[in-house]
N, C-alpha and C. Protein backbone atom coordinates (compact mmCIF):
# COMPACT_ATOMS: atom_id res chain seq x y z
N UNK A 1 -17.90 25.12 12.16
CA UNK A 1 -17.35 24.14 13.10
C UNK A 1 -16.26 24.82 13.93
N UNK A 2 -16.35 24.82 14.82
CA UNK A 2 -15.54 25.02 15.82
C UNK A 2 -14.34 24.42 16.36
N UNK A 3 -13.34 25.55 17.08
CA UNK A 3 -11.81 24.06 17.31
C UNK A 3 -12.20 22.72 18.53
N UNK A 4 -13.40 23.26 19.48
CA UNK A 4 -13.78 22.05 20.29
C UNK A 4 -14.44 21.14 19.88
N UNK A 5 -15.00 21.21 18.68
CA UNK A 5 -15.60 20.26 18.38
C UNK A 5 -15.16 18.96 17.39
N UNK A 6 -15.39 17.79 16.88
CA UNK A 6 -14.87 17.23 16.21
C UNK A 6 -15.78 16.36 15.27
N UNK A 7 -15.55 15.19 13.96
CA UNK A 7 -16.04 14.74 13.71
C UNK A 7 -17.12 13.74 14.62
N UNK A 8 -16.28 13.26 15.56
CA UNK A 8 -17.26 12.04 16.22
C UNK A 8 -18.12 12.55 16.83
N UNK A 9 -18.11 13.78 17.41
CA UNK A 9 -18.92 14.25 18.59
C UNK A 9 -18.45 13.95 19.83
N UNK A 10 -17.11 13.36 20.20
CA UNK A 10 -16.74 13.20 20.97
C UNK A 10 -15.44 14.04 22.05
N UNK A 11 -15.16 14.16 23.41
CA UNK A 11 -14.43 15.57 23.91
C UNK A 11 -13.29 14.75 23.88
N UNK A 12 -12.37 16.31 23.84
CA UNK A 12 -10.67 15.18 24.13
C UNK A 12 -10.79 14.56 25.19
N UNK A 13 -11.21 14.68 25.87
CA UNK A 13 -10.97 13.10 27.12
C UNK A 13 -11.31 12.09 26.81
N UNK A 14 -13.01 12.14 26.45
CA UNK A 14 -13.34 11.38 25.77
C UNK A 14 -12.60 10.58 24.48
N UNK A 15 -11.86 11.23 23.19
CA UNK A 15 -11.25 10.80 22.92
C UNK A 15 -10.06 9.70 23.39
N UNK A 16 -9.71 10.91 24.28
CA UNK A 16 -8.30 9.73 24.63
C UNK A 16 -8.66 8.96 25.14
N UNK A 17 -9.77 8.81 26.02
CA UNK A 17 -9.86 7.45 26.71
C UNK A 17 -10.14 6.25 25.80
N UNK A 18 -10.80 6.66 25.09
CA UNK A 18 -11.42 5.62 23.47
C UNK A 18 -9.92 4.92 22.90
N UNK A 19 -8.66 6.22 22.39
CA UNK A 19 -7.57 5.65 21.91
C UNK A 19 -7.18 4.80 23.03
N UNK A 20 -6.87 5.74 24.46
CA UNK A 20 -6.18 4.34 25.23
C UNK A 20 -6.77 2.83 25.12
N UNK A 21 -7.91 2.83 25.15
CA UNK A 21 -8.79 1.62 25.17
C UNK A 21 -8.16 0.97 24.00
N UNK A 22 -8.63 1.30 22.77
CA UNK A 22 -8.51 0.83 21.13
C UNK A 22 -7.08 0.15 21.22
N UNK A 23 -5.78 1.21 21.76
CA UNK A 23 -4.63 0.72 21.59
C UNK A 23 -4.55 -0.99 22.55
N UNK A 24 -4.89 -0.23 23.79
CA UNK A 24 -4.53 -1.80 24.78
C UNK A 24 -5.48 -2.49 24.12
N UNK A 25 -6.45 -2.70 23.52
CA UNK A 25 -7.00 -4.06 22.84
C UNK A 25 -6.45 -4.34 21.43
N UNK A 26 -5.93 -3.94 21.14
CA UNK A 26 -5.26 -3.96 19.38
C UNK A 26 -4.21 -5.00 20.37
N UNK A 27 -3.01 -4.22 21.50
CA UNK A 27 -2.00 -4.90 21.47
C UNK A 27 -2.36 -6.49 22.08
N UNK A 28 -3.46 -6.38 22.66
CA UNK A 28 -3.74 -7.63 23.49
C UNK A 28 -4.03 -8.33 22.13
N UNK A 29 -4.83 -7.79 21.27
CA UNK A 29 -4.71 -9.18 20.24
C UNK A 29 -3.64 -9.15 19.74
N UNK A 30 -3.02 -8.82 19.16
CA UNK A 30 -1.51 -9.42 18.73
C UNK A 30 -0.42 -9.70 19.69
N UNK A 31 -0.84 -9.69 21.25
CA UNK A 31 -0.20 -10.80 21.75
C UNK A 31 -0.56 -12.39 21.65
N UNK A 32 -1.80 -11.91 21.76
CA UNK A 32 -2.46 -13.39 21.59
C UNK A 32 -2.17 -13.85 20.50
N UNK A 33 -2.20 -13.32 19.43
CA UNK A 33 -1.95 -13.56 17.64
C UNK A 33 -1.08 -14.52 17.97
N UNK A 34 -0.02 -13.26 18.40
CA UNK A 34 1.71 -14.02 18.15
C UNK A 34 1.64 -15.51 19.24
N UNK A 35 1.37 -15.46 20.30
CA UNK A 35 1.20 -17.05 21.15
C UNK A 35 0.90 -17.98 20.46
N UNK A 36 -0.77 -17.76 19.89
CA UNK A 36 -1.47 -18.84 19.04
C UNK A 36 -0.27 -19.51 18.24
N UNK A 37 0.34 -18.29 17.11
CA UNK A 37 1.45 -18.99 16.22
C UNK A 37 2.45 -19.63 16.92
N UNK A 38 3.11 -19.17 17.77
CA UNK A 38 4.00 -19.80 18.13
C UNK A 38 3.87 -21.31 19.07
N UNK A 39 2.60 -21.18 19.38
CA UNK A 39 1.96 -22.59 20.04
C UNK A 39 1.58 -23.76 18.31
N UNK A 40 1.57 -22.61 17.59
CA UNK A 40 1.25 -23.86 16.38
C UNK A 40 2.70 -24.12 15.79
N UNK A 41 3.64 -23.12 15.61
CA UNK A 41 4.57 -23.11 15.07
C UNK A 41 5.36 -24.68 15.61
N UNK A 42 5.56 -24.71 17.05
CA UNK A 42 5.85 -25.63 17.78
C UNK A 42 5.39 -27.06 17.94
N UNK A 43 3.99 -27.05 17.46
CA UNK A 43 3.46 -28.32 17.46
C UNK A 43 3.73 -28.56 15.48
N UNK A 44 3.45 -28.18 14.85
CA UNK A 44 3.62 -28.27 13.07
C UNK A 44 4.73 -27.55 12.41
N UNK A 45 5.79 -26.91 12.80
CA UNK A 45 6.15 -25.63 11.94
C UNK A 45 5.92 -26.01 10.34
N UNK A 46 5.78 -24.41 9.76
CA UNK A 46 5.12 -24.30 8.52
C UNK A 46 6.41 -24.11 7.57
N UNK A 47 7.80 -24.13 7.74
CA UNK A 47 9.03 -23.84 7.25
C UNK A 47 9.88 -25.09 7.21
């Protein structure tokens, strides 16, 4: 195995573009996460 190569089969650009992607959708759901709660928190709180 070689240093260009990797498990996925995929190139560093390729890579990074995959992480950039992965990250901005991870954070978009846990914005949304956190809204949902705080839209429920507000109508029921659980405390």
């Amino acid at each position: 195995m070689t240093e260009s190569s990797s498990l996925t089969g995929l190139s560093d650009g390729a890579a990074r573009e995959f992480h950039s992607l992965y990250v901005k959708s991870t954070l978009g759901f846990v914005a949304v996460a956190v809204v949902a709660h705080l839209l429920v928190w507000s109508w029921r709180p659980w405390f």
